[in-house]
N, C-alpha and C. Protein backbone atom coordinates (compact mmCIF):
# COMPACT_ATOMS: atom_id res chain seq x y z
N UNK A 1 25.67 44.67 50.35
CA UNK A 1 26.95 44.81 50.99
C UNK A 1 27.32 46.28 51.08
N UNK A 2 27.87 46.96 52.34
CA UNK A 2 28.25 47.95 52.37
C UNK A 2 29.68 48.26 52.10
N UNK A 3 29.54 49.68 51.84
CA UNK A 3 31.00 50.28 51.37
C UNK A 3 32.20 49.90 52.06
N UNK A 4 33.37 50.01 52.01
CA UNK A 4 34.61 49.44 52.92
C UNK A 4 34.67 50.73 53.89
N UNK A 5 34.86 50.30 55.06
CA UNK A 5 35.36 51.21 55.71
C UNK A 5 36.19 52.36 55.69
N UNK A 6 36.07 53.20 56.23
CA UNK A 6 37.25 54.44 55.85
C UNK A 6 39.15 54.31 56.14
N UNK A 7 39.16 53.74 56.90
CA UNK A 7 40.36 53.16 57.14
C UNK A 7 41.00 51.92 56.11
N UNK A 8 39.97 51.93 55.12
CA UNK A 8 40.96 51.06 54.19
C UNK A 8 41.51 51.65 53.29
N UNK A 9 42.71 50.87 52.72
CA UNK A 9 43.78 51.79 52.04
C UNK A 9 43.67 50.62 51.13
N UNK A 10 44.07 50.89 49.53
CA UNK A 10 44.39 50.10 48.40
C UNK A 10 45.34 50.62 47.86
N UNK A 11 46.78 49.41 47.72
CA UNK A 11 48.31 50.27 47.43
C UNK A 11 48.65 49.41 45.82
N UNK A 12 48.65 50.47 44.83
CA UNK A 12 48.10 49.60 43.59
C UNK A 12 50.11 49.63 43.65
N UNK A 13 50.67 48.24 43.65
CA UNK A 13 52.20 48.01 43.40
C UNK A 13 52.83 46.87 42.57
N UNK A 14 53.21 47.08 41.62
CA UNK A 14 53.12 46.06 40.42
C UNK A 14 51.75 45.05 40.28
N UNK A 15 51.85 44.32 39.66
CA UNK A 15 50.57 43.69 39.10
C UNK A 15 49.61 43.25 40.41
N UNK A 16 49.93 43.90 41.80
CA UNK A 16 49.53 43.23 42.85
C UNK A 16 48.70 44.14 43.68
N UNK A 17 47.41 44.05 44.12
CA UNK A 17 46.84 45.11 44.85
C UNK A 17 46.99 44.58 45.71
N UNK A 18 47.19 45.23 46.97
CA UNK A 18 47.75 45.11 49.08
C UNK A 18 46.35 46.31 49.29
N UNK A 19 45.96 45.08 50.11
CA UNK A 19 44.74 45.80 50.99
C UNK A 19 45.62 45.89 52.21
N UNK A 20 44.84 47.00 52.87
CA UNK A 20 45.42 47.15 54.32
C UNK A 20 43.94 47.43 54.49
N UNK A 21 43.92 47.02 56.42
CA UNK A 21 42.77 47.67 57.21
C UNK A 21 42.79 47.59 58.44
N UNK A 22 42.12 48.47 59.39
CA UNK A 22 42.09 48.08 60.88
C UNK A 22 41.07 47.89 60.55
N UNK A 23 41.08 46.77 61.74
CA UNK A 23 39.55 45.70 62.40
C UNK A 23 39.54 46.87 63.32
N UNK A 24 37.62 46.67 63.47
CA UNK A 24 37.26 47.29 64.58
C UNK A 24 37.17 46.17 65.59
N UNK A 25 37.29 46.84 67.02
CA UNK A 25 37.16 45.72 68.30
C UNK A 25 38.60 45.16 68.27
N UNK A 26 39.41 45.25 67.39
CA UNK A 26 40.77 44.45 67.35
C UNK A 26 41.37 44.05 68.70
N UNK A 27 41.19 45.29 69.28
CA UNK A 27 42.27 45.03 70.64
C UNK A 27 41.31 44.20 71.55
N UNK A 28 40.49 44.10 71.72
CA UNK A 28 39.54 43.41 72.32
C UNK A 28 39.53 41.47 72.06
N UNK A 29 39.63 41.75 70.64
CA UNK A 29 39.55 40.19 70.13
C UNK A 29 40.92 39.49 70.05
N UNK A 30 41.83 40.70 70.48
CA UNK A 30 43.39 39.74 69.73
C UNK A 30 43.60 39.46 71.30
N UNK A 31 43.06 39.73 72.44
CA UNK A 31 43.30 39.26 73.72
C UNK A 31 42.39 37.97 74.24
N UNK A 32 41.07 38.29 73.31
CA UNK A 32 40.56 37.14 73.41
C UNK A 32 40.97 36.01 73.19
N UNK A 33 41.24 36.28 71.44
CA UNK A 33 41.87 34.99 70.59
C UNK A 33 43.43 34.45 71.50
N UNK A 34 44.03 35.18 71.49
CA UNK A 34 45.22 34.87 72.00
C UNK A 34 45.04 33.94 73.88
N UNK A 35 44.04 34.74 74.77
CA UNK A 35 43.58 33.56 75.44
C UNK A 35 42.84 32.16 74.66
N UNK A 36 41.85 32.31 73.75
CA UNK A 36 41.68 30.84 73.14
C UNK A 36 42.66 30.14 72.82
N UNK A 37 43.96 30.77 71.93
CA UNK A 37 44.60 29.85 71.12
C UNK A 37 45.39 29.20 72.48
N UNK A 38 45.87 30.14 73.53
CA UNK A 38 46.71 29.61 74.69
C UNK A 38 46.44 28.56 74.61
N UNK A 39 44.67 28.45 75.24
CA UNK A 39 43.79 26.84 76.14
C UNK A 39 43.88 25.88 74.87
N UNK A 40 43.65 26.39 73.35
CA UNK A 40 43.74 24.76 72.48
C UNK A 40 45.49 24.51 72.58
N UNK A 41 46.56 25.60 72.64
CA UNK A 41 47.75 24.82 72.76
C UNK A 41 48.27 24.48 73.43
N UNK A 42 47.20 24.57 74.41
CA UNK A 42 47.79 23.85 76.61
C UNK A 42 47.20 22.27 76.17
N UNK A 43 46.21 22.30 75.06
CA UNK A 43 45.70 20.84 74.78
C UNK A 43 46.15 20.20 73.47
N UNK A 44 47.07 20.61 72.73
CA UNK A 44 47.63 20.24 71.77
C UNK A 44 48.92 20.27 71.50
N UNK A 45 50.10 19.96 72.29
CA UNK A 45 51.28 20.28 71.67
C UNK A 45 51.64 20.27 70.75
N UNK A 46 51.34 19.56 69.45
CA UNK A 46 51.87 20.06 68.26
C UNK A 46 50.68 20.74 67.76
N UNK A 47 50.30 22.13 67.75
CA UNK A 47 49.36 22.71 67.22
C UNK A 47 49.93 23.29 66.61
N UNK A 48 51.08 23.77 66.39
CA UNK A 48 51.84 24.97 65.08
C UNK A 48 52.16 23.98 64.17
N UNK A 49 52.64 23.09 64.46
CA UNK A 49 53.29 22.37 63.66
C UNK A 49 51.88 21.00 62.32
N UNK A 50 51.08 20.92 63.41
CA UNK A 50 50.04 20.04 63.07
C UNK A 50 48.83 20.73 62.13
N UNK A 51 49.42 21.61 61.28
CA UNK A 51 48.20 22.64 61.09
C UNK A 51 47.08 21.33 59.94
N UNK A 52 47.29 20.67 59.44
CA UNK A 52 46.46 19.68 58.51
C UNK A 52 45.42 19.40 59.27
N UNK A 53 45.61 19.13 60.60
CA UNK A 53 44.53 17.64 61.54
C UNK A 53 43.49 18.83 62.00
N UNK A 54 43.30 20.31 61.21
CA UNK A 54 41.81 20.70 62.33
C UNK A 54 41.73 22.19 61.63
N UNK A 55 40.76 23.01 61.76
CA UNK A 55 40.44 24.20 61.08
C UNK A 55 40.35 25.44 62.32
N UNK A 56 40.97 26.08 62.16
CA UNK A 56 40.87 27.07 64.32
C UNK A 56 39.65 27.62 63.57
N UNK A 57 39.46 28.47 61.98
CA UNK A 57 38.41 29.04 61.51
C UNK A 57 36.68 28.46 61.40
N UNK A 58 36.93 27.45 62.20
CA UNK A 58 35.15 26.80 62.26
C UNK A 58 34.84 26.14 63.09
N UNK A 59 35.81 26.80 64.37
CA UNK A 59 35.16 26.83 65.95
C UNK A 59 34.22 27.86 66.01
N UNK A 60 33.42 27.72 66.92
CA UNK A 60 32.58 28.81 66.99
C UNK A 60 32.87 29.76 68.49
N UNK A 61 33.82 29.71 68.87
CA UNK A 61 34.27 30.98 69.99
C UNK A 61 34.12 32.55 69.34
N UNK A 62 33.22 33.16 70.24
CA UNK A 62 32.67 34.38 69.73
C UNK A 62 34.32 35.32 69.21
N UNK A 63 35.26 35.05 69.30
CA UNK A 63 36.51 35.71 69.14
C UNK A 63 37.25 35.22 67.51
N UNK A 64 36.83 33.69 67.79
CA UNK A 64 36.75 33.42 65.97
C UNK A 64 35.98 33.42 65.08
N UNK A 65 34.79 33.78 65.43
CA UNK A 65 33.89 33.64 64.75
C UNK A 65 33.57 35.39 64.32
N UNK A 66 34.39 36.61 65.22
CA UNK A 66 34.83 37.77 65.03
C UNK A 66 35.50 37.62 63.54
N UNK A 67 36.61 36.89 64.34
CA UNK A 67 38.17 36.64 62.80
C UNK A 67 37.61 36.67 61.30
N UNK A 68 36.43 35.40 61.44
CA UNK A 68 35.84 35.19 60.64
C UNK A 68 35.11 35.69 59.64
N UNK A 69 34.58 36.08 59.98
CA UNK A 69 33.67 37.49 59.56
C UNK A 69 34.32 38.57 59.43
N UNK A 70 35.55 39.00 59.37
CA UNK A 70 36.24 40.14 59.41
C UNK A 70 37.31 39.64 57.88
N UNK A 71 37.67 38.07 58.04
CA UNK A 71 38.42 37.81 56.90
C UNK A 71 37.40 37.38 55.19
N UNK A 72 35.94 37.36 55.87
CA UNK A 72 34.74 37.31 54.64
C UNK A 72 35.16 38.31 54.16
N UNK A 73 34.48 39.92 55.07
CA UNK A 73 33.79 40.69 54.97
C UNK A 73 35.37 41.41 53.97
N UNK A 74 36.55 41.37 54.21
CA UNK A 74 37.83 41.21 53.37
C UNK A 74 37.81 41.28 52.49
N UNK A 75 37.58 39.83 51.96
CA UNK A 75 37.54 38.97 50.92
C UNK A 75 36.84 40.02 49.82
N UNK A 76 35.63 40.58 50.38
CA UNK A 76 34.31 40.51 49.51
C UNK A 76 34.73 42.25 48.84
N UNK A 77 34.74 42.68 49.92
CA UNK A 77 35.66 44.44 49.61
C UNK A 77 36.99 44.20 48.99
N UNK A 78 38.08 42.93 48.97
CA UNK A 78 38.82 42.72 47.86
C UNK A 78 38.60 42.86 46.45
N UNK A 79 38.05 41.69 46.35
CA UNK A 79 37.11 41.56 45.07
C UNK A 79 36.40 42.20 44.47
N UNK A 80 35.55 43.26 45.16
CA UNK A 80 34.81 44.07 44.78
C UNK A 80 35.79 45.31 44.28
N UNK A 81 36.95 45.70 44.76
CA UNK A 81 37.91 46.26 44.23
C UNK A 81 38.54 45.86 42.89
N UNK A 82 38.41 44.44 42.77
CA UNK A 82 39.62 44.23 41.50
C UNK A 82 38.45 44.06 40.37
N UNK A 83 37.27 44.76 40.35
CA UNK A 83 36.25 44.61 39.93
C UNK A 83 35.34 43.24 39.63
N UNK A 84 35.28 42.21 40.19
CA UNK A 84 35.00 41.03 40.04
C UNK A 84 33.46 41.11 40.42
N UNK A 85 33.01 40.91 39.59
CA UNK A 85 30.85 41.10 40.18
C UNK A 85 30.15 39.62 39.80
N UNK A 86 30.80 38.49 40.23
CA UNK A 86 29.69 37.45 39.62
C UNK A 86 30.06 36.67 40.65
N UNK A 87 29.33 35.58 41.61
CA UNK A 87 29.47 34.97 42.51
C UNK A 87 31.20 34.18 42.58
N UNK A 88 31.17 34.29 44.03
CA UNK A 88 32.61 33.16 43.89
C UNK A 88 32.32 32.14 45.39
N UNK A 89 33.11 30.89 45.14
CA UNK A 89 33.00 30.35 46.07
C UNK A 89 34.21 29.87 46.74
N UNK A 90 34.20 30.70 48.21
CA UNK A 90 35.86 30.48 49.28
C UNK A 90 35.92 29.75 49.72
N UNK A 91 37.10 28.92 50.87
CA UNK A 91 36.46 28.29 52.05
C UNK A 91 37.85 28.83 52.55
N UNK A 92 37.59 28.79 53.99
CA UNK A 92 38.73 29.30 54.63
C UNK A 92 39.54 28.22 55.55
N UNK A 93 40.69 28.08 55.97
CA UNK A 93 41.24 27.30 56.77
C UNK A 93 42.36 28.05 57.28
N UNK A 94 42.39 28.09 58.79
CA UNK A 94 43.62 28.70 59.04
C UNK A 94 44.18 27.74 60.61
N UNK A 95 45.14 27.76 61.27
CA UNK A 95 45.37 27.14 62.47
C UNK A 95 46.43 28.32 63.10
N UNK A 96 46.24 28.08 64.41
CA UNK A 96 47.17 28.84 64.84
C UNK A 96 48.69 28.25 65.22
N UNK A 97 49.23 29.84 65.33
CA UNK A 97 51.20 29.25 65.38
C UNK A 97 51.69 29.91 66.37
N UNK A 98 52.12 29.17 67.81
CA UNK A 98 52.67 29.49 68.61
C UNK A 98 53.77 29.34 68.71
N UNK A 99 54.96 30.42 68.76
CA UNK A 99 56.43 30.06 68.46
C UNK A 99 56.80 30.79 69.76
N UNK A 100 57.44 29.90 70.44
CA UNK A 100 58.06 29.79 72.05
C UNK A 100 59.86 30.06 71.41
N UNK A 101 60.35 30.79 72.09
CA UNK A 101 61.86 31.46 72.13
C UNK A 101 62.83 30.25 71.69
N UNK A 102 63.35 30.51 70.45
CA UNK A 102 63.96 29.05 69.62
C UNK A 102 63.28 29.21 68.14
N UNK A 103 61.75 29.05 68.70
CA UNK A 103 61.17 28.48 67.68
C UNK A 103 61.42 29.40 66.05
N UNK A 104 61.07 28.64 65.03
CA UNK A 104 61.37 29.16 64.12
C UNK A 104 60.60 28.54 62.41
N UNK A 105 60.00 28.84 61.68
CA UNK A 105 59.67 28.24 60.69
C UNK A 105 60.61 28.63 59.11
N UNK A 106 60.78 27.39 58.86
CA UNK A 106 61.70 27.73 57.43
C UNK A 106 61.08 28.09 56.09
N UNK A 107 61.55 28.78 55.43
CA UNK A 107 61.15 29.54 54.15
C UNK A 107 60.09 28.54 53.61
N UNK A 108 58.68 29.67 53.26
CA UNK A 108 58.20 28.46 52.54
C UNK A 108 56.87 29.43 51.95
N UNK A 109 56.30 28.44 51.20
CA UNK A 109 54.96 29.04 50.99
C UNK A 109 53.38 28.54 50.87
N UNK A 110 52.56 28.81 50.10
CA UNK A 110 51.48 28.63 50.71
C UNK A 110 50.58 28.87 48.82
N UNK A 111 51.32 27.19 48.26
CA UNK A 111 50.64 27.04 46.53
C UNK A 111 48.36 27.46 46.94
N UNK A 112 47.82 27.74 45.78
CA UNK A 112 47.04 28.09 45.62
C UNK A 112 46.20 28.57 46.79
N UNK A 113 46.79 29.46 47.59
CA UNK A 113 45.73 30.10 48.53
C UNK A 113 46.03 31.49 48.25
């Protein structure tokens, strides 16, 4: 595994390390993705809301499968920061959230992820 990129920053702030980073290709893929997510939510109306019934992270559209590999490759330069050196095992799930003028989600959170 290679070094983290130069553009990453580690902001050591109470007991909590905050990675920051730019993706490379970003602007490229967030026009992509954002045309994909359009076409699955022209075919799903409740897709923000329905996030349980499907995984957007294990389609294989070259734009998620970018995401993908960008939220590993993350992961692994996280960890490798908080010094952690012995195998671990992730899985990822994410869906997308399209919020149309109104829309709104209420306080909440997100137990063991």
């Amino acid at each position: 595994m290679d070094d983290p990129p130069s553009t990453t920053e580690f902001l050591e702030l109470w007991p909590t390390l905050l990675m920051r980073d730019r993706l490379p290709g970003c602007e490229d893929a967030n026009r992509a993705l954002e045309s994909e997510i359009l076409r699955i939510d022209s075919e799903h109306s409740d897709l923000t809301t329905d996030y349980l019934s499907g995984n957007l992270l294990i389609q294989e559209h070259p734009a998620i499968s970018w995401l993908r590999e960008c939220i590993n490759q993350a992961t692994i330069v996280y960890i490798r920061r908080l010094g952690i050196d012995y195998q671990l095992d992730w899985q990822l799930q994410g869906w997308a959230n399209v919020n149309r003028f109104g829309d709104y989600h209420n306080l909440h959170n997100h137990p063991h992820a």
